[in-house]
N, C-alpha and C. Protein backbone atom coordinates (compact mmCIF):
# COMPACT_ATOMS: atom_id res chain seq x y z
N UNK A 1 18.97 12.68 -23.81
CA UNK A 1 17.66 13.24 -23.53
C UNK A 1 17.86 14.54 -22.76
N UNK A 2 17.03 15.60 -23.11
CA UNK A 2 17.15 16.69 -22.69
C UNK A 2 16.48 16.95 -21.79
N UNK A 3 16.70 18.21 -20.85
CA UNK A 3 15.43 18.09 -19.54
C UNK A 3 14.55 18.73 -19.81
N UNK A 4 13.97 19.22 -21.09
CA UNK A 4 13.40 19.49 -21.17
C UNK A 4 12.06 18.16 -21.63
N UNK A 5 13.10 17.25 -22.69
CA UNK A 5 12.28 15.81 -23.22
C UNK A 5 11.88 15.00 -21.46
N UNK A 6 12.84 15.19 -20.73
CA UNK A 6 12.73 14.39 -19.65
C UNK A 6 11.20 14.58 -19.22
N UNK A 7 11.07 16.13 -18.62
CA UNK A 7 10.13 16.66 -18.08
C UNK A 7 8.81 16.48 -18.84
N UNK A 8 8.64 16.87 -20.43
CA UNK A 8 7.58 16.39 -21.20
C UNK A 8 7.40 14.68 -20.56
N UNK A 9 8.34 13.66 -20.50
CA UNK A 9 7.95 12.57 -20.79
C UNK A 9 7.00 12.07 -18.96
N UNK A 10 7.79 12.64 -18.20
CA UNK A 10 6.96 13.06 -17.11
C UNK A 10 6.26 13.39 -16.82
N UNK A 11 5.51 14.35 -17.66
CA UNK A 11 4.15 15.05 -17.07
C UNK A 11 3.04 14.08 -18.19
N UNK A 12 3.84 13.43 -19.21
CA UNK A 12 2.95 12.22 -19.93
C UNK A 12 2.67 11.13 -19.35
N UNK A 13 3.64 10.59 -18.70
CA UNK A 13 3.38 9.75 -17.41
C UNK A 13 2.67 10.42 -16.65
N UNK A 14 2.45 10.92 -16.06
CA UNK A 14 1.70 11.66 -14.43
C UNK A 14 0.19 11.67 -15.43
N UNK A 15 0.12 11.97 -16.65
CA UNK A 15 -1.29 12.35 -17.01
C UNK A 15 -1.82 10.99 -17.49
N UNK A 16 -1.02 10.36 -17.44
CA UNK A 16 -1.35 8.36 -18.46
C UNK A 16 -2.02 8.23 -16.61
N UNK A 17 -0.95 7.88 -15.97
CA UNK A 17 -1.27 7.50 -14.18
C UNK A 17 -3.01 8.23 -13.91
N UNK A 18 -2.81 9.28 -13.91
CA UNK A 18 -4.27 10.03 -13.38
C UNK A 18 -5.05 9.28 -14.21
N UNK A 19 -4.74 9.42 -15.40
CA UNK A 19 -6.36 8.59 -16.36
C UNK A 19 -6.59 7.37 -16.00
N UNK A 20 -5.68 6.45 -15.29
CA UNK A 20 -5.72 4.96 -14.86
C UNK A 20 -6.11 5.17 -13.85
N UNK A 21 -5.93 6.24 -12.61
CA UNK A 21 -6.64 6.42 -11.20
C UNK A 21 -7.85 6.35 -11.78
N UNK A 22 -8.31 7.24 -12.10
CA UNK A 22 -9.66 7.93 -12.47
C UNK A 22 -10.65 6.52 -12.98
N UNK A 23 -9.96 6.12 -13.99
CA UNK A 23 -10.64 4.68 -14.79
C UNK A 23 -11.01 3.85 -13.35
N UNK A 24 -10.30 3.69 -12.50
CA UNK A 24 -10.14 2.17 -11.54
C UNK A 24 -10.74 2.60 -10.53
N UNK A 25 -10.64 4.09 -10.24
CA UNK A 25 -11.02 4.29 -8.60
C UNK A 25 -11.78 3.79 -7.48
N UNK A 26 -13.25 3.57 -8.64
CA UNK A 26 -14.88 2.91 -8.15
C UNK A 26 -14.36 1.42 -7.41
N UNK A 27 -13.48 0.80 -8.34
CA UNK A 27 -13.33 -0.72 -7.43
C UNK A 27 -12.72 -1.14 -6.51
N UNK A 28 -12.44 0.20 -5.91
CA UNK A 28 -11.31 0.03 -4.26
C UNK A 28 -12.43 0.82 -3.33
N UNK A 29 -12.29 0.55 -1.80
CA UNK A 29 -12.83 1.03 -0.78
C UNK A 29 -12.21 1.69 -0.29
N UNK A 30 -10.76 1.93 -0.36
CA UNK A 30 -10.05 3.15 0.50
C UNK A 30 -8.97 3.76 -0.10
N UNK A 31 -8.48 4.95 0.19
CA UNK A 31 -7.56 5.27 -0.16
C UNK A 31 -5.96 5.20 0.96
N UNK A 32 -5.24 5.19 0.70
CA UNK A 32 -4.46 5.04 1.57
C UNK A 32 -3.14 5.84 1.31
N UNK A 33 -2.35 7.09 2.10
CA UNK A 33 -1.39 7.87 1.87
C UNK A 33 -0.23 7.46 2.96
N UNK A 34 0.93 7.27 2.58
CA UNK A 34 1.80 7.25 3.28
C UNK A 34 2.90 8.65 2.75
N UNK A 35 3.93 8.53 3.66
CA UNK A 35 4.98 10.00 3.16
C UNK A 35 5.58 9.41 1.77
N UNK A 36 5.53 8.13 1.07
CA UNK A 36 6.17 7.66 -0.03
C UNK A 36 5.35 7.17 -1.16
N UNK A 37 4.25 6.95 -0.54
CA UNK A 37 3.67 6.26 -1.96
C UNK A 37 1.71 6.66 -1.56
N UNK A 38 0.82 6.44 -2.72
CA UNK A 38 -0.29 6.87 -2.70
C UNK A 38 -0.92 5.49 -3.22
N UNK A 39 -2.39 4.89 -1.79
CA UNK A 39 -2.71 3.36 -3.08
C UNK A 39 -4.04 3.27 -2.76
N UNK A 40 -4.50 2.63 -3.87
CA UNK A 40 -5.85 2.24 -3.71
C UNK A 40 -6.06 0.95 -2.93
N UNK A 41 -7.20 0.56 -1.91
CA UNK A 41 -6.91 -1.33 -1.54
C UNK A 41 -8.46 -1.34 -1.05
N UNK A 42 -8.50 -2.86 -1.02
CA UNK A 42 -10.04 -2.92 -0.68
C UNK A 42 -9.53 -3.88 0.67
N UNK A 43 -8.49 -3.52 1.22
CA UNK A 43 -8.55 -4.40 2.84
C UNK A 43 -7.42 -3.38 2.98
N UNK A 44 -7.39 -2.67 4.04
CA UNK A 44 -6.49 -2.31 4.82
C UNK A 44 -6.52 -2.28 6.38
N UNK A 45 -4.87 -2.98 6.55
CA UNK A 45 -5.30 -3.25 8.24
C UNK A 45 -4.22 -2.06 8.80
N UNK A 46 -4.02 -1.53 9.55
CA UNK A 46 -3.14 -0.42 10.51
C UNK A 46 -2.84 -0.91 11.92
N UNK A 47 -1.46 -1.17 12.19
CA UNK A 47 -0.90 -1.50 13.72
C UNK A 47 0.19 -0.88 14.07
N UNK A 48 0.42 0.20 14.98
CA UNK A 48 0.99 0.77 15.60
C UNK A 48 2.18 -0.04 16.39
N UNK A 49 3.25 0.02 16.20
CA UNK A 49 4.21 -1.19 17.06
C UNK A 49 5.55 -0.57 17.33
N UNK A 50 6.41 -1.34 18.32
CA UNK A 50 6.96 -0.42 19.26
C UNK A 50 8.39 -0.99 19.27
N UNK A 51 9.22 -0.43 18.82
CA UNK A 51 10.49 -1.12 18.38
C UNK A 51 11.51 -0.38 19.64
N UNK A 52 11.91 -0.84 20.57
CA UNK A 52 13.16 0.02 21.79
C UNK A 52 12.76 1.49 21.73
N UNK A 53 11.48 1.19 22.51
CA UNK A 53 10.43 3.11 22.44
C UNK A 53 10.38 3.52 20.94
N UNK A 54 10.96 3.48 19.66
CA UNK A 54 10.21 3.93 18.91
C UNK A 54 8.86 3.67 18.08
N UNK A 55 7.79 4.61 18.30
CA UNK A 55 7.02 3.81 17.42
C UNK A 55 6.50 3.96 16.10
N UNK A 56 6.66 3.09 15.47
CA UNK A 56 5.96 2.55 13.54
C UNK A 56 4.79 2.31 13.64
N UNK A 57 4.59 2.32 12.06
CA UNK A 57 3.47 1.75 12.11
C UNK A 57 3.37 0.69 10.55
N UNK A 58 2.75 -0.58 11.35
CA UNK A 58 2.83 -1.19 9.83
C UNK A 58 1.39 -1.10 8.79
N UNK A 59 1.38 -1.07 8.29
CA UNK A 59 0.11 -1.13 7.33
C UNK A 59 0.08 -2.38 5.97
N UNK A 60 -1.01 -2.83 6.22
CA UNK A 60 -1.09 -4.15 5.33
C UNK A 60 -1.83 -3.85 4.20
N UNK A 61 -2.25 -4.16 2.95
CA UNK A 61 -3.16 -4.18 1.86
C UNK A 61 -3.32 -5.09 1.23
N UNK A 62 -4.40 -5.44 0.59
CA UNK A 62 -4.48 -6.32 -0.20
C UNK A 62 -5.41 -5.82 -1.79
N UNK A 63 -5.22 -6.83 -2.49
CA UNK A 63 -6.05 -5.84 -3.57
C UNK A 63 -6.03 -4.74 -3.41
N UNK A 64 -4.69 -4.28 -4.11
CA UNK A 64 -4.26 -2.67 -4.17
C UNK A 64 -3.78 -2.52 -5.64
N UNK A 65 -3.89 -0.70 -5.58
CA UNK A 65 -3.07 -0.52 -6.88
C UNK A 65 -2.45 0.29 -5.99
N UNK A 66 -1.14 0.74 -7.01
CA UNK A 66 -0.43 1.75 -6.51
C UNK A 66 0.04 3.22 -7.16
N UNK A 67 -0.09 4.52 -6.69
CA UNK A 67 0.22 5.61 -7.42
C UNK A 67 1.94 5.47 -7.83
N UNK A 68 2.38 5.31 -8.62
CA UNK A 68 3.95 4.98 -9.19
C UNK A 68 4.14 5.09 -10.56
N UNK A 69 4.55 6.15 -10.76
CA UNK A 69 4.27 6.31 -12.75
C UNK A 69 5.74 5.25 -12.94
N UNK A 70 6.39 5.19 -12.46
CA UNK A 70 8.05 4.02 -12.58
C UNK A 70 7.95 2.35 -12.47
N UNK A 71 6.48 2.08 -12.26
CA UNK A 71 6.18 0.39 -12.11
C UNK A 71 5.50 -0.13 -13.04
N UNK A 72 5.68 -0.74 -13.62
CA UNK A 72 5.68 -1.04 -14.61
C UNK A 72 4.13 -2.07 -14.34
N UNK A 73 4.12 -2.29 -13.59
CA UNK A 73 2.66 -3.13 -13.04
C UNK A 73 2.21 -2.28 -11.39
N UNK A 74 0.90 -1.52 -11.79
CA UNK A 74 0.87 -0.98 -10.45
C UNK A 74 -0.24 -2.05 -9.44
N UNK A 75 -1.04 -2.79 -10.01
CA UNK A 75 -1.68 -4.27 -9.39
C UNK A 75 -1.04 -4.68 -8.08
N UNK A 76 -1.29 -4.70 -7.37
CA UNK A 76 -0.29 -5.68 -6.09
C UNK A 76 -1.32 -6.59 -5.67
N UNK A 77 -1.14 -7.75 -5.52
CA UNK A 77 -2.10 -8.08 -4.16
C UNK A 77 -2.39 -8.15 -3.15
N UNK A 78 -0.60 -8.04 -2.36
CA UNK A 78 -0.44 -8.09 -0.70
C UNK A 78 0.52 -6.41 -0.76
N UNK A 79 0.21 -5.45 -0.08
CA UNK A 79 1.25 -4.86 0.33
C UNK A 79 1.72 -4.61 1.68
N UNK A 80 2.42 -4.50 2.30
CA UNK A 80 3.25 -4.20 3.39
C UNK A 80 4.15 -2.76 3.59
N UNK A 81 3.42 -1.95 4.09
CA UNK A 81 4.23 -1.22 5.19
C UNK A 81 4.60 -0.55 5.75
N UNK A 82 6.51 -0.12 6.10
CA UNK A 82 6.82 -0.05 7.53
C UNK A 82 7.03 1.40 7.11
N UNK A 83 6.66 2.57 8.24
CA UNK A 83 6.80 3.78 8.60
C UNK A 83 6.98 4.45 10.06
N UNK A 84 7.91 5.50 9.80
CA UNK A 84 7.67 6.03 11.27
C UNK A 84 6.98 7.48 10.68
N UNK A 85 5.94 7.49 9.74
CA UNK A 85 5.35 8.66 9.22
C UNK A 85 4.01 8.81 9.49
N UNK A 86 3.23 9.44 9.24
CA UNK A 86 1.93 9.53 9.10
C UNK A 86 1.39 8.75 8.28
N UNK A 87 0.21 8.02 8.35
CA UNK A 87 -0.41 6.88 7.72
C UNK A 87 -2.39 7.67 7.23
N UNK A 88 -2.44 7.81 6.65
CA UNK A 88 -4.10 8.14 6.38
C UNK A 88 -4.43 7.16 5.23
N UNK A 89 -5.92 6.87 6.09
CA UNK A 89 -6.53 5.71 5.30
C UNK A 89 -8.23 6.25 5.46
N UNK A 90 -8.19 6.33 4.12
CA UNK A 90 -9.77 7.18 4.01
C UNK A 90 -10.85 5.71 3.55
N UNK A 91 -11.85 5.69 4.07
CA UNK A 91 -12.93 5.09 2.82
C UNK A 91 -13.68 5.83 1.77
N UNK A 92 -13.35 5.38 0.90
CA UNK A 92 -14.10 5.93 -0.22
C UNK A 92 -15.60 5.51 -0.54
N UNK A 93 -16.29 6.68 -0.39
CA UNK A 93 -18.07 6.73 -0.43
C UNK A 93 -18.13 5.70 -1.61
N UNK A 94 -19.30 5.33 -1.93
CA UNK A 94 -19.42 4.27 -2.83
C UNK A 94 -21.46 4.49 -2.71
N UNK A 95 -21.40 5.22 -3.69
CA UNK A 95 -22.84 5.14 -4.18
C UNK A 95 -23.59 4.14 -4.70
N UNK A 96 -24.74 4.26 -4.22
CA UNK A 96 -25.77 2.69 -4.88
C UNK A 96 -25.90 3.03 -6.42
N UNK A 97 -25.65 4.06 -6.91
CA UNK A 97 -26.27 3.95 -8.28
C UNK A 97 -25.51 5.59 -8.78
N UNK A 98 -24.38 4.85 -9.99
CA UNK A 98 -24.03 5.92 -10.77
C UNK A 98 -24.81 5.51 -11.95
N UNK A 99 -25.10 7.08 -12.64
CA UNK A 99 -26.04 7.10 -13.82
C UNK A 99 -24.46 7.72 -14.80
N UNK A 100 -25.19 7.18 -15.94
CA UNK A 100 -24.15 7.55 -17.10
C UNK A 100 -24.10 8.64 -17.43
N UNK A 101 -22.77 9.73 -17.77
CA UNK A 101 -22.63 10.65 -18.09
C UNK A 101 -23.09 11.08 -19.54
N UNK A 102 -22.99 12.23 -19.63
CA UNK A 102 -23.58 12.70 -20.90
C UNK A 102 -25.18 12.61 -21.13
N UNK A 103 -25.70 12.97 -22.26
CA UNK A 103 -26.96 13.00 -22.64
C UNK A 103 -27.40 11.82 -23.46
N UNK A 104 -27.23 10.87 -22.45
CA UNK A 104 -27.77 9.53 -23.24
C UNK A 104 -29.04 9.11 -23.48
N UNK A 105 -29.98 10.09 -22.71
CA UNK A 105 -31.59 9.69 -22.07
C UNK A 105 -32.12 10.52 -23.28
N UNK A 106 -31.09 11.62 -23.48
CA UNK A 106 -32.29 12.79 -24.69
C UNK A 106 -32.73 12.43 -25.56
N UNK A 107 -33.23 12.85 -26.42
CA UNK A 107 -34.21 12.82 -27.85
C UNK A 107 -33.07 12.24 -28.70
């Protein structure tokens, strides 16, 4: 395989992944970024903890997906974890009422 086939087959993955974000997004409440991985979860807990003065932080999930074009199942149900990085955990707005795209109402 050439790097050039490599790189095509890569950016086919990365664009398959986005269309599966995009599809799923609505049924998670947060987003969650660590320095290694990017996930969707509808429970996330965050605890700061203190190992001989250094401190981590663990982060829990449940009902998650995960950004990973290399997993072959991105579904998790429990995830776990450990960082001494930056942790951001957003909620994602969640509107009472999406209307359907396109011109479905017209003549």
């Amino acid at each position: 395989m050439s790097a050039e086939d490599l790189e095509k087959y890569e950016t086919e993955m990365e664009l398959t992944l986005y269309k599966e974000y995009r599809d799923i997004v609505a049924q998670f409440s947060y987003v969650v970024e660590t320095e290694r991985r990017f996930y969707l979860a509808n429970s996330v807990d965050v605890a700061a903890r203190n190992a001989d003065g250094e401190i981590y932080f663990e982060v829990r999930m449940s009902d998650a997906w995960v950004w990973d074009m290399y997993r072959p199942a991105r579904f998790v149900k429990n995830v776990r974890v450990l960082t001494f990085k930056d942790v951001n955990v957003e909620e994602l707005d969640k509107p009472d009422l999406r209307l359907p795209e396109g011109d479905q109402f017209g003549p």
